[in-house]
Protein backbone atom coordinates (compact mmCIF):
# COMPACT_ATOMS: atom_id res chain seq x y z
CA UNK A 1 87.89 120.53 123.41
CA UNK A 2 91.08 119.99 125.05
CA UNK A 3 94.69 119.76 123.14
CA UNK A 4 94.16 118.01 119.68
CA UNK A 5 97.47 116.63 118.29
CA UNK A 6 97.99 114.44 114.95
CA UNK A 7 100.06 111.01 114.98
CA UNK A 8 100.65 109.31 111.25
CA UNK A 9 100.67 105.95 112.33
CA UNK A 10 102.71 103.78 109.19
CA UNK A 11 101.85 100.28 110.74
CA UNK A 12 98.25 100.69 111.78
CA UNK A 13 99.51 98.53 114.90
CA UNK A 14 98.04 99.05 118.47
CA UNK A 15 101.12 100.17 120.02
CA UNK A 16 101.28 104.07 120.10
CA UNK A 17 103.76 104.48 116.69
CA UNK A 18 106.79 106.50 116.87
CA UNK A 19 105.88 109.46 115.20
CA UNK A 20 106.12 113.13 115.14
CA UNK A 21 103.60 114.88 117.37
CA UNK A 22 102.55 118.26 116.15
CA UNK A 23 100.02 120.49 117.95
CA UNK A 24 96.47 121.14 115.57
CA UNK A 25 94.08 122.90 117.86
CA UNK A 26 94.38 125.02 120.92
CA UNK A 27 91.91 124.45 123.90
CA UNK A 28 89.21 126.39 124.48
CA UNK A 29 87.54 127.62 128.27
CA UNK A 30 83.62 125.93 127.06
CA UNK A 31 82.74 125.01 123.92
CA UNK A 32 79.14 124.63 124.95
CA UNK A 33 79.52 128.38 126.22
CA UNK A 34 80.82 129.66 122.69
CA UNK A 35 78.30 127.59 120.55
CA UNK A 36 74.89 128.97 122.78
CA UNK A 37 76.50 132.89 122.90
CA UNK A 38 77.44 132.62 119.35
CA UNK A 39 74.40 134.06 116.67
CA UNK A 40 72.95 131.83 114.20
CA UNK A 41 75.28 132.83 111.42
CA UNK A 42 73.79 132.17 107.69
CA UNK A 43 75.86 129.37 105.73
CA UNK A 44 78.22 129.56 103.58
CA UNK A 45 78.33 126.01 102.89
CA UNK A 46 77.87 124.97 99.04
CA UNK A 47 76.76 121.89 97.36
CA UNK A 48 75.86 120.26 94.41
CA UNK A 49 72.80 118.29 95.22
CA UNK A 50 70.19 118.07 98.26
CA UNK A 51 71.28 116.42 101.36
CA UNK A 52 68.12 114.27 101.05
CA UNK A 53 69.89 112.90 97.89
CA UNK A 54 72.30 109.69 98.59
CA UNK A 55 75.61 110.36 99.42
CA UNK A 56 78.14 109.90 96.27
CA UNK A 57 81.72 108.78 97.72
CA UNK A 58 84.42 110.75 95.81
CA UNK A 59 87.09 108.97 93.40
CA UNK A 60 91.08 109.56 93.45
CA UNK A 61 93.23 110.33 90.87
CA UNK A 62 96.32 108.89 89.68
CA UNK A 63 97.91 112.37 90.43
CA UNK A 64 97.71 112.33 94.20
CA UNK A 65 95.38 113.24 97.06
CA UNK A 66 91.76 114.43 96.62
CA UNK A 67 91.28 118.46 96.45
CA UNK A 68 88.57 119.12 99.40
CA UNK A 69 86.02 121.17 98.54
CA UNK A 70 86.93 124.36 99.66
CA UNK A 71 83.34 126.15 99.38
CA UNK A 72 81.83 123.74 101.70
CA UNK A 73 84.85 123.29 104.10
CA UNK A 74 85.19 127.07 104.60
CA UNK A 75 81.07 126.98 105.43
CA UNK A 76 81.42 123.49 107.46
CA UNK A 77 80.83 125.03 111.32
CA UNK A 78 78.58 127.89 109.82
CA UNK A 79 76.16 124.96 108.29
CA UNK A 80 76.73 122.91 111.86
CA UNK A 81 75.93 125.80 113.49
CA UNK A 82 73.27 126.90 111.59
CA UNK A 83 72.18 122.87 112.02
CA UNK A 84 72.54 122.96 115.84
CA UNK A 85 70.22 125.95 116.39
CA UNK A 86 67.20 124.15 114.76
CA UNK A 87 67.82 121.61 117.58
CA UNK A 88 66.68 118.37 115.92
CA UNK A 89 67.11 114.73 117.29
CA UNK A 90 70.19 113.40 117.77
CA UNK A 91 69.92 111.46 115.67
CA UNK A 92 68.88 113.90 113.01
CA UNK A 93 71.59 116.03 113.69
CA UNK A 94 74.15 113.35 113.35
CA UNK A 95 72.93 112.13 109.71
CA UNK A 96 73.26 115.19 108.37
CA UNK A 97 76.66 116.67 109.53
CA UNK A 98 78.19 113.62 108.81
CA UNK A 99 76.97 114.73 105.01
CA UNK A 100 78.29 117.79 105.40
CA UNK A 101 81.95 116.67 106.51
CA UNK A 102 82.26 113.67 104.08
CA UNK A 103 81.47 116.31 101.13
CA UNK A 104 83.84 118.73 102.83
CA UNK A 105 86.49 116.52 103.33
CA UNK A 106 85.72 114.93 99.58
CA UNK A 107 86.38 111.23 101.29
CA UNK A 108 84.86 107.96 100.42
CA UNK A 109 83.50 106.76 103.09
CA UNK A 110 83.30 108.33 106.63
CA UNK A 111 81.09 107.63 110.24
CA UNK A 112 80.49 109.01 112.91
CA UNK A 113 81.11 107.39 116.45
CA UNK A 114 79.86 107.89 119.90
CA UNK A 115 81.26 107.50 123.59
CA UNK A 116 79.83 105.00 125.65
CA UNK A 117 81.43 105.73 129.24
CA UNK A 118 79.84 102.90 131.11
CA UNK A 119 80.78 100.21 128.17
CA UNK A 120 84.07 102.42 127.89
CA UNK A 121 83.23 101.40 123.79
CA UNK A 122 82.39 103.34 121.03
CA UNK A 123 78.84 103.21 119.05
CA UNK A 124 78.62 103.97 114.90
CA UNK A 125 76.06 106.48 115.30
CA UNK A 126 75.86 107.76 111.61
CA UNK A 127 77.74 106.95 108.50
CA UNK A 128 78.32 107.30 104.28
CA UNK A 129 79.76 105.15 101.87
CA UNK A 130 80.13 102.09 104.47
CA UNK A 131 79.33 98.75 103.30
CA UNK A 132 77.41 96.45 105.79
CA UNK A 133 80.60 94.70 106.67
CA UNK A 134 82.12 97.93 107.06
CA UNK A 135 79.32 99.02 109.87
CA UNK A 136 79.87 95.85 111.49
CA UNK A 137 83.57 96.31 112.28
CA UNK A 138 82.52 99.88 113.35
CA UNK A 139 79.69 99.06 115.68
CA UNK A 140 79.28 97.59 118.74
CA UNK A 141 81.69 95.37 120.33
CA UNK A 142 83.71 94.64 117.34
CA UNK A 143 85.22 98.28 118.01
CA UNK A 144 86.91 96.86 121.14
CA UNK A 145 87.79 93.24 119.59
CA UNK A 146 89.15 93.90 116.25
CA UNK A 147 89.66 97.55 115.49
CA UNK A 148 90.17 100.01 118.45
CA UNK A 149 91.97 102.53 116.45
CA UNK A 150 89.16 105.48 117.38
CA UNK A 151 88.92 103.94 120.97
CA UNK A 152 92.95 104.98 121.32
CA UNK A 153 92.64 108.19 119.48
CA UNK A 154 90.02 109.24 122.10
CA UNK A 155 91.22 108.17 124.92
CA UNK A 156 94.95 109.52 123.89
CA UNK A 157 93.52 112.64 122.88
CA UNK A 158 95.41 112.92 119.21
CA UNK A 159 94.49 112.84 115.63
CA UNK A 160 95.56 109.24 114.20
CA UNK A 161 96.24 109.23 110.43
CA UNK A 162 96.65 105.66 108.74
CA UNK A 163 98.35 105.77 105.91
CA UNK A 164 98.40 103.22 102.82
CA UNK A 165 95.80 101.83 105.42
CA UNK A 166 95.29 98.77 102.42
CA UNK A 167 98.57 97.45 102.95
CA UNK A 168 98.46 97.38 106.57
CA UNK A 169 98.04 93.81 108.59
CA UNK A 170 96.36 95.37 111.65
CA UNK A 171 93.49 97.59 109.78
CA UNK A 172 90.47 95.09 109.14
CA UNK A 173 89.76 93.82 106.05
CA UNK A 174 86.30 95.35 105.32
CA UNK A 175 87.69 98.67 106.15
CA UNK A 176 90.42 97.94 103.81
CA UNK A 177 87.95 96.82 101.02
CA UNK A 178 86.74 100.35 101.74
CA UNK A 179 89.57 101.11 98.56
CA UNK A 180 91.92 98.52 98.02
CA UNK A 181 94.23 99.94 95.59
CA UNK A 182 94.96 103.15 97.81
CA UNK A 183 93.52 104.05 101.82
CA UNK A 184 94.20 106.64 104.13
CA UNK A 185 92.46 106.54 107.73
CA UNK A 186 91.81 109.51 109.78
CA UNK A 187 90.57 109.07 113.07
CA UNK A 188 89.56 112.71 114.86
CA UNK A 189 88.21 112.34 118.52
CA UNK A 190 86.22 115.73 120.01
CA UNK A 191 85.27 116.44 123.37
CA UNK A 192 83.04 118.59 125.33
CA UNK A 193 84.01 120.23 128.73
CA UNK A 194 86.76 118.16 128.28
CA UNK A 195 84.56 114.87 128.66
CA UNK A 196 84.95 112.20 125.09
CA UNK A 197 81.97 112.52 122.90
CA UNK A 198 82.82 110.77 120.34
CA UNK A 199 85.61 110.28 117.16
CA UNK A 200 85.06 110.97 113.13
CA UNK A 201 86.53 108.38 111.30
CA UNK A 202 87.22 109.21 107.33
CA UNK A 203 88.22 107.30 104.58
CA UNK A 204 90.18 108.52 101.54
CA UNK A 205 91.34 106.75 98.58
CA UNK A 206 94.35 108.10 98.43
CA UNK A 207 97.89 106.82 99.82
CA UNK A 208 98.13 110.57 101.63
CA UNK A 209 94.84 112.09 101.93
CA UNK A 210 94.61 114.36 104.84
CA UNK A 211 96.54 118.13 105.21
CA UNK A 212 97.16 119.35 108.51
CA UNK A 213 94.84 122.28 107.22
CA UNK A 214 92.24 119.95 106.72
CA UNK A 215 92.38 118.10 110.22
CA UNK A 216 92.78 121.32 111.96
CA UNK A 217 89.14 122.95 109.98
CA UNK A 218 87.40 119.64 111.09
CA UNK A 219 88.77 119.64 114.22
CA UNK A 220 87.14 123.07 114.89
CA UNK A 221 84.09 121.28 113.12
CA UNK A 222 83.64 118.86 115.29
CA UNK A 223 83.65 120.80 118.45
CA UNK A 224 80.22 122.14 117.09
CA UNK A 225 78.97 118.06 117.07
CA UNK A 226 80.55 117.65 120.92
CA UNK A 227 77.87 120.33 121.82
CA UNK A 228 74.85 119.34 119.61
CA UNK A 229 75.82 115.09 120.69
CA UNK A 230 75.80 116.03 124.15
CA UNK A 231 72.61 118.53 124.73
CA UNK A 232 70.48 117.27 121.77
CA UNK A 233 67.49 114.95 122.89
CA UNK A 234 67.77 111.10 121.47
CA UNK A 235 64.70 110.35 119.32
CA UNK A 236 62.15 108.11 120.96
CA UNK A 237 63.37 105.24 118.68
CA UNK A 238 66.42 105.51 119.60
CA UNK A 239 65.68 105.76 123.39
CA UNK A 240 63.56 102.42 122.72
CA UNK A 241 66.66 100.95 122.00
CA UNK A 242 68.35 101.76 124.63
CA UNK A 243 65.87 101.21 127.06
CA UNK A 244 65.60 97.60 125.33
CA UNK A 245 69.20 97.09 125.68
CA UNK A 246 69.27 98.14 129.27
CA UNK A 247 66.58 94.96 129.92
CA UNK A 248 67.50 92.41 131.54
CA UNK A 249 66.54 89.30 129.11
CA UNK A 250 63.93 87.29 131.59
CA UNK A 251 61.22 90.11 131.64
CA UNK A 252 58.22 90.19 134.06
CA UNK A 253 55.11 90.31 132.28
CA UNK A 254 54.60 94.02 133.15
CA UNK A 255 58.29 94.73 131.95
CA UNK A 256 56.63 93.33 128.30
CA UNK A 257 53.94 94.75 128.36
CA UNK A 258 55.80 97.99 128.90
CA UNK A 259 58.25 96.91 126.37
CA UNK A 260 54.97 96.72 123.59
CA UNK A 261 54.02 100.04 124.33
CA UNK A 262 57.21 101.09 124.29
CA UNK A 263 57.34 99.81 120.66
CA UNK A 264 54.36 101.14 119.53
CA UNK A 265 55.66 104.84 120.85
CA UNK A 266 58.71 104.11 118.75
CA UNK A 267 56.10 103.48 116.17
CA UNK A 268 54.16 106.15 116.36
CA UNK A 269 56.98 108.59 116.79
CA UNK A 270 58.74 107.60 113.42
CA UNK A 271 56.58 109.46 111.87
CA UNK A 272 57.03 112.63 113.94
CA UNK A 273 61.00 111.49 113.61
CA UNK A 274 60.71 111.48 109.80
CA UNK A 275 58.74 114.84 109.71
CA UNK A 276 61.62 116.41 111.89
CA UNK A 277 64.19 114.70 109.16
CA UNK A 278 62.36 116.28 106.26
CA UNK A 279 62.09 119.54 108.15
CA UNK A 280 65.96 119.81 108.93
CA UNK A 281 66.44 118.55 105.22
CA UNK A 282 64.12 122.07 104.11
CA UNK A 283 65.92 123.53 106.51
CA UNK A 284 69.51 122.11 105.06
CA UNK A 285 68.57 123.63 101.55
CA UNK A 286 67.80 126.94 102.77
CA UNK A 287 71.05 126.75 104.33
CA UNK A 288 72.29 125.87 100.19
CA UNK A 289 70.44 128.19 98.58
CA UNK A 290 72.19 131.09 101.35
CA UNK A 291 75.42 129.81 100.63
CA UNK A 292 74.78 129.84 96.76
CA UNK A 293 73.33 133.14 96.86
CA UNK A 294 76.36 134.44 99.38
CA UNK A 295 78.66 132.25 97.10
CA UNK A 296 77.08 134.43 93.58
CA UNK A 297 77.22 137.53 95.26
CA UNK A 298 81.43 137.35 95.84
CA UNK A 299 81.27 135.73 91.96
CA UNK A 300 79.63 139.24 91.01
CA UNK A 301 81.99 141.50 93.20
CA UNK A 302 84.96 139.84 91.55
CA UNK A 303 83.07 140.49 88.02
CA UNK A 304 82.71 143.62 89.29
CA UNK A 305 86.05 144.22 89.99
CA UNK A 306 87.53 142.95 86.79
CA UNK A 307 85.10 145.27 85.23
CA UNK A 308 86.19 147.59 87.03
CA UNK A 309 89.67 146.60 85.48
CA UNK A 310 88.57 145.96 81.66
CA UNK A 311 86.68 149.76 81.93
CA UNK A 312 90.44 151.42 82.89
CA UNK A 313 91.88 149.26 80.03
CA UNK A 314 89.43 150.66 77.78
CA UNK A 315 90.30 154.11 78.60
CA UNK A 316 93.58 153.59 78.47
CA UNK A 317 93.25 152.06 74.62
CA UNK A 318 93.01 155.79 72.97
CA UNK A 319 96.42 156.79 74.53
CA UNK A 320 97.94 153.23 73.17
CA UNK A 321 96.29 154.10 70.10
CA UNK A 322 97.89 156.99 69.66
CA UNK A 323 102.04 155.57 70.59
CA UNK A 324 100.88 152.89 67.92
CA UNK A 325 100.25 155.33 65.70
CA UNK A 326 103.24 157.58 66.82
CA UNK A 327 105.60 154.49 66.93
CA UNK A 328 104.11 153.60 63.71
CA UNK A 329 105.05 156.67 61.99
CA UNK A 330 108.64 156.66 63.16
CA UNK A 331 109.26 152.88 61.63
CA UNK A 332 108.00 154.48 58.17
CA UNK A 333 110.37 157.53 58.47
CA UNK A 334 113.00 154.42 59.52
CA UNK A 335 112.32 152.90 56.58
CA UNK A 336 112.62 155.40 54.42
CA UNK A 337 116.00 156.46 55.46
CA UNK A 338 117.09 153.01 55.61
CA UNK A 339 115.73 153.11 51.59
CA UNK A 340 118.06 156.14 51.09
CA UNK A 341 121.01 154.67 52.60
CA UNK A 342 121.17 151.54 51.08
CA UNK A 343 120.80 153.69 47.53
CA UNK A 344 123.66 155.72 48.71
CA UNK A 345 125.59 152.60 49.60
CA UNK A 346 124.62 151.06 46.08
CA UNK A 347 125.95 154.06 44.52
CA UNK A 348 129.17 154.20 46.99
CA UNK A 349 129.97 150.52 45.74
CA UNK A 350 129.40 151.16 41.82
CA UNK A 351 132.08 153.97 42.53
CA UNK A 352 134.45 152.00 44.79
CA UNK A 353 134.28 149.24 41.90
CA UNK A 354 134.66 151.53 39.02
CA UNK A 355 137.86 153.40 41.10
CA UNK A 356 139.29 149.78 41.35
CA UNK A 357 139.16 148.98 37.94
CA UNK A 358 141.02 152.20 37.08
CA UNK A 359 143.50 151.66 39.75
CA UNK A 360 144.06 148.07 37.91
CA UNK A 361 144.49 149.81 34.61
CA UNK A 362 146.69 152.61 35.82
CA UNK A 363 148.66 149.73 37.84
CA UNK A 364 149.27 147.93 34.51
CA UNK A 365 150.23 150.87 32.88
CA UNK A 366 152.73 151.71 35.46
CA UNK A 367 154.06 148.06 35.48
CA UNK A 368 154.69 148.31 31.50
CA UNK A 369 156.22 152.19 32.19
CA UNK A 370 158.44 150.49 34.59
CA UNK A 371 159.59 147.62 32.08
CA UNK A 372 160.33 150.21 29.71
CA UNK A 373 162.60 152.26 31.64
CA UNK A 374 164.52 149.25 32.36
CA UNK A 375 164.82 148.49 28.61
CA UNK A 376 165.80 152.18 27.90
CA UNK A 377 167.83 152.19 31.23
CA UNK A 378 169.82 148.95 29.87
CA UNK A 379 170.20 150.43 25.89
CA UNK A 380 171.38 153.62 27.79
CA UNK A 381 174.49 152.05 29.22
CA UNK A 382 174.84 149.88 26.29
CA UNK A 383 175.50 153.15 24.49
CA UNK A 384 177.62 154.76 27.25
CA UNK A 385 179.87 151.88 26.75
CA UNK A 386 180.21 151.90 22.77
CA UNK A 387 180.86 155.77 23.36
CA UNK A 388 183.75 155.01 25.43
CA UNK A 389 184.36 152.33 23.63
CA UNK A 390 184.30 154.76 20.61
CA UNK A 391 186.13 157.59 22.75
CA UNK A 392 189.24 154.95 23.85
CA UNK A 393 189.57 154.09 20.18
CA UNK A 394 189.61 158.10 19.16
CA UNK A 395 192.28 158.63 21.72
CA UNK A 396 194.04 155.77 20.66
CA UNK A 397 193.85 157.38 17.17
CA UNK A 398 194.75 160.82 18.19
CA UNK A 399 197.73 159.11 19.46
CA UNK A 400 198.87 157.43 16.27
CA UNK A 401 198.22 160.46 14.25
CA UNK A 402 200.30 162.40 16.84
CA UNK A 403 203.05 159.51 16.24
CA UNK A 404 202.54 159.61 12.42
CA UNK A 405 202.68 163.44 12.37
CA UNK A 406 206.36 163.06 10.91
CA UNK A 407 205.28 160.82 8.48
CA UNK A 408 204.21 163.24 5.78
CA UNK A 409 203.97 160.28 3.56
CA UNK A 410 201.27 158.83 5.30
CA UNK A 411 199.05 161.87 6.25
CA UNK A 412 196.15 161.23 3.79
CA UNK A 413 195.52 157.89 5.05
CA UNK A 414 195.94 159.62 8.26
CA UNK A 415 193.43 162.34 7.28
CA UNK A 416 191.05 159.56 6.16
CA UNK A 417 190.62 157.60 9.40
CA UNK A 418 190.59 160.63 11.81
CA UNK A 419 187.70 162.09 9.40
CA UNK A 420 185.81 157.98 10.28
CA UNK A 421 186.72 158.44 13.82
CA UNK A 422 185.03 162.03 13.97
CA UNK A 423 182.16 160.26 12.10
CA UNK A 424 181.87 157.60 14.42
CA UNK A 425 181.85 160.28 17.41
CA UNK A 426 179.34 161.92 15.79
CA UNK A 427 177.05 159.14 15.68
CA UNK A 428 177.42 158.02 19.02
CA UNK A 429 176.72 161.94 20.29
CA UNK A 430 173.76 161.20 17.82
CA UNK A 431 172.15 158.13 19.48
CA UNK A 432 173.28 159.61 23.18
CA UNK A 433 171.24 162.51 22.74
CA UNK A 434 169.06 160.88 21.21
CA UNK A 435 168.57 158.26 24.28
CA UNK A 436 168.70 160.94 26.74
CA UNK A 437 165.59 162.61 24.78
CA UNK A 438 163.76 159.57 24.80
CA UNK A 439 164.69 158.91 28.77
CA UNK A 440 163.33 162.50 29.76
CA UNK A 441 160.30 161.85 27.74
């Protein structure tokens, strides 16, 4: 196959762009070797419609790039394999696998091109989604005049990606028209025994449409179509054509009349050519019906397996049962003894509230005890000073009676105020004892 490589070219210009080079496939010893040792393997390749059916180009999204369809890209080289051992035309063989790697790839438009080493050109051998305009650019000469994008790619040996292909100058304007709003090119060459066979060109209507993943699985792909382009016979139309071509344009009269019965073989073998079409397309949708049976049978081994998964769930829903029922029992016996402690607190508050309300009263009582004492405190020493008061004035009296003593004259006056005195004493022992009672009470 020799060393694929993939180059983004941004301007779409001639010139080899300056770009990062990144290795995609490693070459192999004989790819023709590989493809006639290797079995017929059954495809795995999946679609949604018979190949005989037209192709339907696929649609972006505002989103991004286009998901490729990962069913029929994983099956791609098992279908082309599976294609290549029924060894139909050329011709044949190109129509369909360049169905099979446009719905792969989910692209637009694609075609397939072939090496001419004597015109050193390319030639649109097969194609979907292309407008006329669009297979005029691709075919022929026009390759070499306007658009020789492929002719580079193969000859340089590397993948060339265009991208926002409908903005550049240099990519022709019926390619562009392809998808105007948003284009990415691909252009993938493939080889056999290191000899150009050919290049895949894809569009996608995206702005980036193609993964390295994606290049490398057609890559491998392709290698399948170097083998099949290169061994498989032409059909006898086809080698009409070329033989025409190869004419020179003044014919001798034999040449012409070889020419007629050359046509009338070309005729005549249309029919056998369209047989051999419908008999690859039978052969195509055993291929589909494999790859949906193949497809169902890993859809019922994952069912299966999450069986598998919902049956140990199921046994494991007694046991969960059970902790709901456990866990379920322990909230109640929660609750309840959440119940009796917010009674006990209830009850704790009516008594904290009821021992405040005494301690108010018993504070109040204590406040008017207190402004009591002071009022008894303050009448006591009121009365401790009348008694001295009293007790001065006695001694005062004691004094004049001791004076007066020789006053015989005056000794029943005398008599008279010492027996007030004594009664005044009296008294005031009379309220002090009283006032002390009252104080110890």
């Amino acid at each position: 196959m020799g060393l694929f490589s993939r180059v983004r070219r941004l301007n779409g210009s001639a010139a080899d762009a300056a770009a990062e080079v990144t290795p995609e496939l490693e070459p192999t010893a004989d790819d023709a070797a590989e493809l006639d040792a290797a079995p017929a393997a059954p495809s795995t390749l999946t679609a949604a419609e018979p190949f005989d059916e037209p192709f339907e180009p696929a649609t972006a999204t505002v989103g991004g790039p286009l998901r490729p369809n990962a069913a029929a890209l994983s099956g791609l080289r098992d279908a082309l394999q599976q294609l290549y051992t029924m060894r139909p035309s050329r011709d044949a063989f190109a129509d369909e696998a360049i169905k099979l790697m446009a719905r792969g790839a989910s692209v637009k438009a694609a075609a397939l091109l072939s090496y001419d080493a004597r015109g050193n050109r390319l030639h649109l051998l097969s194609h979907v989604g292309l407008e006329p305009d669009a297979v005029h650019v691709l075919s022929g000469d026009a390759m070499v005049s306007a658009w020789d994008i492929p002719l580079r790619s193969l000859r340089n040996r590397r993948i060339n990606v265009i991208e926002a292909a409908h903005e550049n100058p240099f990519v022709p304007r019926p390619l562009a028209n392809i998808s105007p709003r948003r284009l990415t090119i691909a252009a993938i060459p493939f080889f056999h025994a290191n000899a150009p066979i050919g290049a895949l060109v894809l569009f996608s209507p995206t702005a980036r449409g193609f993964a390295d993943g994606l290049l490398k699985t057609l890559s491998q792909a392709l290698r399948v179509c170097a083998a099949a382009l290169s061994e498989l016979p032409m059909s006898a139309a086809a080698q009409a054509r070329a033989v025409e071509e190869e004419t020179p344009t003044a014919q001798p009269n034999l040449l012409r009349g070889l020419a007629a019965l050359k046509s009338e073989l070309a005729r005549l073998t249309d029919a056998l050519e369209e047989a051999e079409r419908q008999r690859v397309n039978e052969a195509t949708e055993r291929v589909t019906a494999q790859s949906f049976l193949k497809a169902a049978q890993e859809r019922a081994g994952a069912l299966d397996q999450e069986l598998g998964e919902l049956r140990a769930a199921h046994a494991r829903v007694p046991e969960i049962e059970e902790q709901v029922h456990s866990l379920s029992r322990r909230l109640a016996a929660a609750a309840e003894a959440a119940d009796t402690a917010q009674t006990q607190v209830t009850s704790l508050q009516r008594a904290l509230a009821d021992h405040e309300t005494r301690a108010a009263a018993q504070n109040g009582a204590v406040a008017d005890l207190t402004t009591q004492r002071k009022s008894l405190e303050e009448q006591l020493q009121s009365a401790l000073d009348t008694a001295r008061a009293h007790g001065e004035e006695a001694a005062a009296l004691h004094a004049q009676m001791a004076d007066l003593a020789p006053r015989a004259t005056q000794a029943g006056d005398l008599q008279t105020a010492l027996a007030a005195a004594e009664a005044a004493k009296t008294e005031t022992d009379a309220v002090m004892a009283r006032l002390r009672q009252e104080l110890l009470a």
